[in-house]
Protein backbone atom coordinates (compact mmCIF):
# COMPACT_ATOMS: atom_id res chain seq x y z
CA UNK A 1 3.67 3.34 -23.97
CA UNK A 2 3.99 0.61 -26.55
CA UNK A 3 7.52 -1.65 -26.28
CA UNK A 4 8.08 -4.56 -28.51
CA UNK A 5 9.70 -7.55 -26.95
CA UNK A 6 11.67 -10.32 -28.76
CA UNK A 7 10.52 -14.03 -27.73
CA UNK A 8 13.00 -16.00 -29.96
CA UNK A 9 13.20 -16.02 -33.71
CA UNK A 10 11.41 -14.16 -35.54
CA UNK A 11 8.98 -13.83 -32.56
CA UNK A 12 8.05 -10.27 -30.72
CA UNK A 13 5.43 -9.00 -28.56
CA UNK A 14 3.67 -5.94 -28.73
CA UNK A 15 3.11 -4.19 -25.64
CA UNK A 16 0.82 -1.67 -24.41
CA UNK A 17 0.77 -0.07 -20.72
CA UNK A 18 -2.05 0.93 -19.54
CA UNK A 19 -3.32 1.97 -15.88
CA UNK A 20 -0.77 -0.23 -14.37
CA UNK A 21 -1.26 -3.39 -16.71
CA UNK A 22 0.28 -4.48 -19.56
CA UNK A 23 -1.12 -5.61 -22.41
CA UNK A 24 0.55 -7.73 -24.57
CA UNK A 25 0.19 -9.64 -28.28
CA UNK A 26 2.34 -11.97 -29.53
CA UNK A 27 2.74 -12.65 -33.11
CA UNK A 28 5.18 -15.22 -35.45
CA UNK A 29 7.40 -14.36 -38.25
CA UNK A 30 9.32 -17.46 -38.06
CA UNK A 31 7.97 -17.61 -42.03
CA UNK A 32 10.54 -15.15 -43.35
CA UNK A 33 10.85 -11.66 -43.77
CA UNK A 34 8.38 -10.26 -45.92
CA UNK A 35 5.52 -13.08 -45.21
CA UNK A 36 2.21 -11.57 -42.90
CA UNK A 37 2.98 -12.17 -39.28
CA UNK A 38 0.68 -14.99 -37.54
CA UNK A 39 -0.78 -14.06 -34.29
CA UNK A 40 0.31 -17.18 -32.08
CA UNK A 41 -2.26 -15.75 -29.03
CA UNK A 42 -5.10 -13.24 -28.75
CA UNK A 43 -4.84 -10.34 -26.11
CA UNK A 44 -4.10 -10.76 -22.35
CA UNK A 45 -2.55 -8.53 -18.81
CA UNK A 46 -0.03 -9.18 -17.26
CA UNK A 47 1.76 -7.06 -13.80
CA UNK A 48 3.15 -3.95 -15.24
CA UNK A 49 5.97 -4.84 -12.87
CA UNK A 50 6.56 -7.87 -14.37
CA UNK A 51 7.28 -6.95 -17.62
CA UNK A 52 8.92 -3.30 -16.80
CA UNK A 53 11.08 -4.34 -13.79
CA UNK A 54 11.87 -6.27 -11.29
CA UNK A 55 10.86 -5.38 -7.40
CA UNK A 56 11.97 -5.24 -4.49
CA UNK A 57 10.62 -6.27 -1.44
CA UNK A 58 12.67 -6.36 2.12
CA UNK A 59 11.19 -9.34 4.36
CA UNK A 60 11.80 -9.03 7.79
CA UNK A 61 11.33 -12.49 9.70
CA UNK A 62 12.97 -14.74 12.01
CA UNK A 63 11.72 -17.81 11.43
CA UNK A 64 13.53 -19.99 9.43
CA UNK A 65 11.05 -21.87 7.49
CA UNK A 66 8.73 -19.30 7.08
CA UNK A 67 11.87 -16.63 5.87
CA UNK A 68 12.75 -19.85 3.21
CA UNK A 69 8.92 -20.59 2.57
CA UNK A 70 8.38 -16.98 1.69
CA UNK A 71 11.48 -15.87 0.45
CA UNK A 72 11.55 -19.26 -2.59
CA UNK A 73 7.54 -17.92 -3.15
CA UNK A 74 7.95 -14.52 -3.75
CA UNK A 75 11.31 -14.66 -6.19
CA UNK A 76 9.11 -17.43 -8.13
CA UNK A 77 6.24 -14.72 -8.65
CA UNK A 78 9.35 -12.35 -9.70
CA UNK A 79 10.32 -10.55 -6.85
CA UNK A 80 14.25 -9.52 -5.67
CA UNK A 81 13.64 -10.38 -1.81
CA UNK A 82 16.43 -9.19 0.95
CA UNK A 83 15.95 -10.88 4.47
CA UNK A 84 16.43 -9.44 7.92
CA UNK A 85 16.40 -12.10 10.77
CA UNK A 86 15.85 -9.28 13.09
CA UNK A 87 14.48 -5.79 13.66
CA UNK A 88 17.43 -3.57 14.23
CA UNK A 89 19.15 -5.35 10.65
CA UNK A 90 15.62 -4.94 9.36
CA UNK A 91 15.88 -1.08 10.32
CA UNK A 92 19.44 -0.82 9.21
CA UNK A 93 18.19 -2.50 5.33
CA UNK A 94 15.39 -0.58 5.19
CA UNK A 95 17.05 2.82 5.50
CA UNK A 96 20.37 1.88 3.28
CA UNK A 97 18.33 0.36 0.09
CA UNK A 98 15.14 1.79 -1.22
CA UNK A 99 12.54 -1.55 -1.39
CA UNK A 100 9.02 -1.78 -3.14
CA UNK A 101 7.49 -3.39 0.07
CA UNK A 102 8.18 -4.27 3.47
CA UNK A 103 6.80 -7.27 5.10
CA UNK A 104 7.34 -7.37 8.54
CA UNK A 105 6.63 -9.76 11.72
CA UNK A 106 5.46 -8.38 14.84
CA UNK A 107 8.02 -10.47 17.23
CA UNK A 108 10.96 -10.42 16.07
CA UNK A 109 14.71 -10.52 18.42
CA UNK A 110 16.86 -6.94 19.33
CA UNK A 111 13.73 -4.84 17.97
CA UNK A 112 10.32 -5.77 17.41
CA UNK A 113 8.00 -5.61 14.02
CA UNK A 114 5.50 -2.23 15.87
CA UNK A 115 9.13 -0.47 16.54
CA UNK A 116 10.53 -1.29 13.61
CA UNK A 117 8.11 0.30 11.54
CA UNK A 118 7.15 3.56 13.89
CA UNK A 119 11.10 4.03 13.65
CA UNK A 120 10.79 3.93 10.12
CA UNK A 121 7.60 6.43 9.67
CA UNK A 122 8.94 8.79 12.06
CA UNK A 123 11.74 9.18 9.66
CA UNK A 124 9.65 9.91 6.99
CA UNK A 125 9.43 6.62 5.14
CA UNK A 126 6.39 6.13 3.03
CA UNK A 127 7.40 2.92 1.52
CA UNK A 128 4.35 -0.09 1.70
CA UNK A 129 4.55 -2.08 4.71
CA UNK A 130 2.89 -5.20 5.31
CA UNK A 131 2.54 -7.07 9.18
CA UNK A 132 2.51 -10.36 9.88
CA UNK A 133 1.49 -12.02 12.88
CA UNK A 134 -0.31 -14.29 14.86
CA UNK A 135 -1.77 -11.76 17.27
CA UNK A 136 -5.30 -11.23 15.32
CA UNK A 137 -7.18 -8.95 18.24
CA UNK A 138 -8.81 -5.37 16.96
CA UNK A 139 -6.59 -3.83 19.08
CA UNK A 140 -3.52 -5.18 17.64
CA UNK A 141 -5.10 -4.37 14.13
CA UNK A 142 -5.56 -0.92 14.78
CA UNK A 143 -2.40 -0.59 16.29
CA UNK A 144 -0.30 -1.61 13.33
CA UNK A 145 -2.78 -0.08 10.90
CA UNK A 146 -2.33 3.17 13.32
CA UNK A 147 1.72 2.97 13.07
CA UNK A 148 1.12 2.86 9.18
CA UNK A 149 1.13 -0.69 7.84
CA UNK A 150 -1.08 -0.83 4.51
CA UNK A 151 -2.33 -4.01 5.28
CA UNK A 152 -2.18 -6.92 8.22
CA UNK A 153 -1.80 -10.68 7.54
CA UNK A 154 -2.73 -13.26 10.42
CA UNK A 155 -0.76 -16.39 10.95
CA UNK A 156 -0.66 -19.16 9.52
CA UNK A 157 -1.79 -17.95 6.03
CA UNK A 158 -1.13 -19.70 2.79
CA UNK A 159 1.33 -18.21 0.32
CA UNK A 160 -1.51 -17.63 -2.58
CA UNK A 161 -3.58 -15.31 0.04
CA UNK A 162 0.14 -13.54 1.14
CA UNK A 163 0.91 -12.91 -3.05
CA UNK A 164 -2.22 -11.58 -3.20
CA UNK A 165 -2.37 -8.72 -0.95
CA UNK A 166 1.50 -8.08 -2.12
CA UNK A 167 0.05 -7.50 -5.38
CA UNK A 168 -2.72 -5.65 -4.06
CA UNK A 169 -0.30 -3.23 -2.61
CA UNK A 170 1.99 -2.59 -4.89
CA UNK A 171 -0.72 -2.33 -7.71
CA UNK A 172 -2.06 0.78 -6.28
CA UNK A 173 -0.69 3.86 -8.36
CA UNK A 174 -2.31 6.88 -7.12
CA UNK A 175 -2.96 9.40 -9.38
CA UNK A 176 -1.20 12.59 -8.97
CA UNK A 177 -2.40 14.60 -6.37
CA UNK A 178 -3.26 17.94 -6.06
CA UNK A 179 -0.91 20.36 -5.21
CA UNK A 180 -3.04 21.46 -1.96
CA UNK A 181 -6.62 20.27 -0.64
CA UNK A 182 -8.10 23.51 1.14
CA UNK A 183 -11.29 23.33 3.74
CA UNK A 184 -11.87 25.99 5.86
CA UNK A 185 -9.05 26.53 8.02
CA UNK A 186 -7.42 23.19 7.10
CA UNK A 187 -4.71 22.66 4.75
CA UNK A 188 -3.17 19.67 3.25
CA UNK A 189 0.05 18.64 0.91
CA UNK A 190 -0.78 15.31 -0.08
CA UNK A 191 3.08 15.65 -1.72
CA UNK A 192 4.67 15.74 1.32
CA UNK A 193 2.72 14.73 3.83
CA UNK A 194 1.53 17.47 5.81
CA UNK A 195 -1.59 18.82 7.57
CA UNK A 196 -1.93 22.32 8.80
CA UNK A 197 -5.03 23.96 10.57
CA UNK A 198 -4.80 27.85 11.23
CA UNK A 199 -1.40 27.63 10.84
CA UNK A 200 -0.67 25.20 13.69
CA UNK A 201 1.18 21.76 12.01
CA UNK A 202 -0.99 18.69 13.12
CA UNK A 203 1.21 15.89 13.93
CA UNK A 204 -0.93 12.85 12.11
CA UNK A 205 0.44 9.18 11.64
CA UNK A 206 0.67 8.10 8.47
CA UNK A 207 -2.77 6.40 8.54
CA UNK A 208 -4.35 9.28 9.67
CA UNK A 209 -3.09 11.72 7.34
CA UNK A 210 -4.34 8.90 4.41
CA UNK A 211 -7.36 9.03 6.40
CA UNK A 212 -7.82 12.62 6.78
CA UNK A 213 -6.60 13.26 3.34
CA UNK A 214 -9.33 10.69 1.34
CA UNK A 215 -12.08 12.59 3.26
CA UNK A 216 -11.26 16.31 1.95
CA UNK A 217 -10.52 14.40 -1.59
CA UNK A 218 -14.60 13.98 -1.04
CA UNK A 219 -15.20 16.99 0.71
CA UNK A 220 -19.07 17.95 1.24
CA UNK A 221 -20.00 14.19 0.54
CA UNK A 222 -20.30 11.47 3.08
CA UNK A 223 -17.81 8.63 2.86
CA UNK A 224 -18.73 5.44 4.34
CA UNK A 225 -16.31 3.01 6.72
CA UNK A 226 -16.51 0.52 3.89
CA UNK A 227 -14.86 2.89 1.46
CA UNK A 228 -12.47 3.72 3.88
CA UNK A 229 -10.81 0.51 4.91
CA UNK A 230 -10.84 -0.48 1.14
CA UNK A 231 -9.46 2.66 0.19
CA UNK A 232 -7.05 3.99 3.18
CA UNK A 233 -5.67 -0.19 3.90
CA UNK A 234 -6.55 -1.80 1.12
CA UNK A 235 -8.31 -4.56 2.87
CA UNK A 236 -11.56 -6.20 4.03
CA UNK A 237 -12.40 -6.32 7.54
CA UNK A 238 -15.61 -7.47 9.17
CA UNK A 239 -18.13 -4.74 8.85
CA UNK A 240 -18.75 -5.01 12.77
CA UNK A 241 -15.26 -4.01 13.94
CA UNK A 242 -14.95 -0.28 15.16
CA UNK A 243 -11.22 0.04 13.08
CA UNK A 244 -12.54 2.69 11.20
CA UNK A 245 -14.74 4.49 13.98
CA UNK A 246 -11.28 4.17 16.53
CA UNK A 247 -9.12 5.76 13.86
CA UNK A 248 -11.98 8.51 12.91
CA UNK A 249 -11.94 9.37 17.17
CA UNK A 250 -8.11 10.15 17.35
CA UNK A 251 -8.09 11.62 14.11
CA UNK A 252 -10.33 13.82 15.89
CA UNK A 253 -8.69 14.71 18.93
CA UNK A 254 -6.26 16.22 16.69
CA UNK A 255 -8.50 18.16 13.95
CA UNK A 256 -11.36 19.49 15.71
CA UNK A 257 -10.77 19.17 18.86
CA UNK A 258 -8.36 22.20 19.93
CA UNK A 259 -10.96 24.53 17.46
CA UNK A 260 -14.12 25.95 17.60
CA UNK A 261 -15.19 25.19 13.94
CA UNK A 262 -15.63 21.17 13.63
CA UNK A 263 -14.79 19.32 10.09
CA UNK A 264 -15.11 16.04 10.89
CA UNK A 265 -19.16 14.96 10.80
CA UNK A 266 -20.53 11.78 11.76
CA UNK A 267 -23.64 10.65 9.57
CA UNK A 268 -25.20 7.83 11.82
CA UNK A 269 -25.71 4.88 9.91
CA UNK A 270 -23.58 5.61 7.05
CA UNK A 271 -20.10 6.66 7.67
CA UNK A 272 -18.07 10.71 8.29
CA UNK A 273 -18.24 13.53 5.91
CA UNK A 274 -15.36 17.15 6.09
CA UNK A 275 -16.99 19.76 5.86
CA UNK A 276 -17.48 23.63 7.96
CA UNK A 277 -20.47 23.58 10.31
């Protein structure tokens, strides 16, 4: 899509999207009609959703200086923030407005971040969600990552490393899926959600279902737990923590488990492969 932007008098911008970034040249007729245009700067990106729109995000926090620290950060970088000082307001927000991105604390008063958020998924909300805390133990990890955050920041944190991963979020644009991924006996609808083995609905969290449905994406080839945290979170952990392998487990339990034929292999050393046998 090419837009052209006006910058003052007799200044515009040509811009290009592409993949999620812009690309934008400005040039100068301030000379007069008629004269060549002077290109005032070469080539350069900018966020898509910069230029486009404006978005939204819903921060729910009640601290005071950190709601004000974040909330005066993010509408500098461009964002429309709404604040919740509490989970059940949070909740209430959340369902009446659509947002680009939550970010969410674990404690907060009336409801906490971890019910906040399962409330939320139950319902069927697939909006990004990011945590933060200061509670930085594997298990908590894999519980919010389990509940369906897309990523988890530990406190404190500074602002450029909390932009960042908000970016990194909302930058992801999948490409349309498929209308259904088929293996065996096992369905999915990456459009709505939903998981089906020989006929009986499997009731995945949102994190598994992303999990489950990047491995039949690669069906036949073996995926490793690198790949997966970068592609189902969107973030780096230590390669030594067993995220990945914990999440793989209960994705199990539900998949294979209750049937004869297993899908879900383990290739020691390198990471899980779907596939029959």
């Amino acid at each position: 899509m090419r837009l052209t932007v006006p910058f003052g008098t007799g200044d515009s911008s040509t811009i290009l999207t592409r993949g999620g970034l812009v690309f934008a040249s400005l040039v100068d007729n301030a000379g007069g009609q008629g004269l060549p245009h002077r290109r005032i700067c070469d080539w350069f990106t900018v966020d898509a959703e910069q230029v486009l729109f404006q978005m939204r995000i819903l921060l729910i926090e009640d601290e005071k200086k950190t709601v004000a620290f974040l909330a005066k950060g993010l509408r500098e970088a461009g964002f429309t923030v709404d604040i919740a000082r509490d989970g059940e307001t949070g909740l209430e927000l959340a369902r009446a407005t659509r947002h680009d991105l939550l970010i969410v604390d674990v404690m907060l008063p009336k409801r906490d971040g971890w019910a906040v958020v399962a409330q939320l998924r139950g319902e069927g909300l697939h909006t990004p969600i990011l945590f933060l805390t200061a509670r930085d133990s594997v298990k908590d990890r894999v519980k919010g990552l389990e509940l369906g955050a897309d990523d988890y920041l530990v406190k404190p944190f500074a602002f450029s490393e909390l932009l960042a991963r908000v970016r990194s979020v909302l930058r992801r644009s999948p490409a349309r899926e498929a209308e259904q991924l088929r293996i065996e006996d096992l369905e999915i609808d990456p459009r709505r959600h939903k998981a089906v083995r020989s006929g009986i609905a499997l009731n995945l969290t949102a994190k598994e279902f992303l999990l489950l449905a990047h491995l039949a994406r690669f069906a036949g080839e073996v995926v490793s737990r690198t790949e997966i945290v970068e592609q189902v979170w969107d973030i780096n952990f230590a390669t030594d923590t067993n995220v990945v392998d914990v999440m793989v487990r209960r994705l199990r339990a539900k998949v294979d488990d209750p049937f004869q034929t297993k899908l879900i292999h383990t290739v020691r050393g390198t990471g899980y492969v779907l596939k029959a046998g």
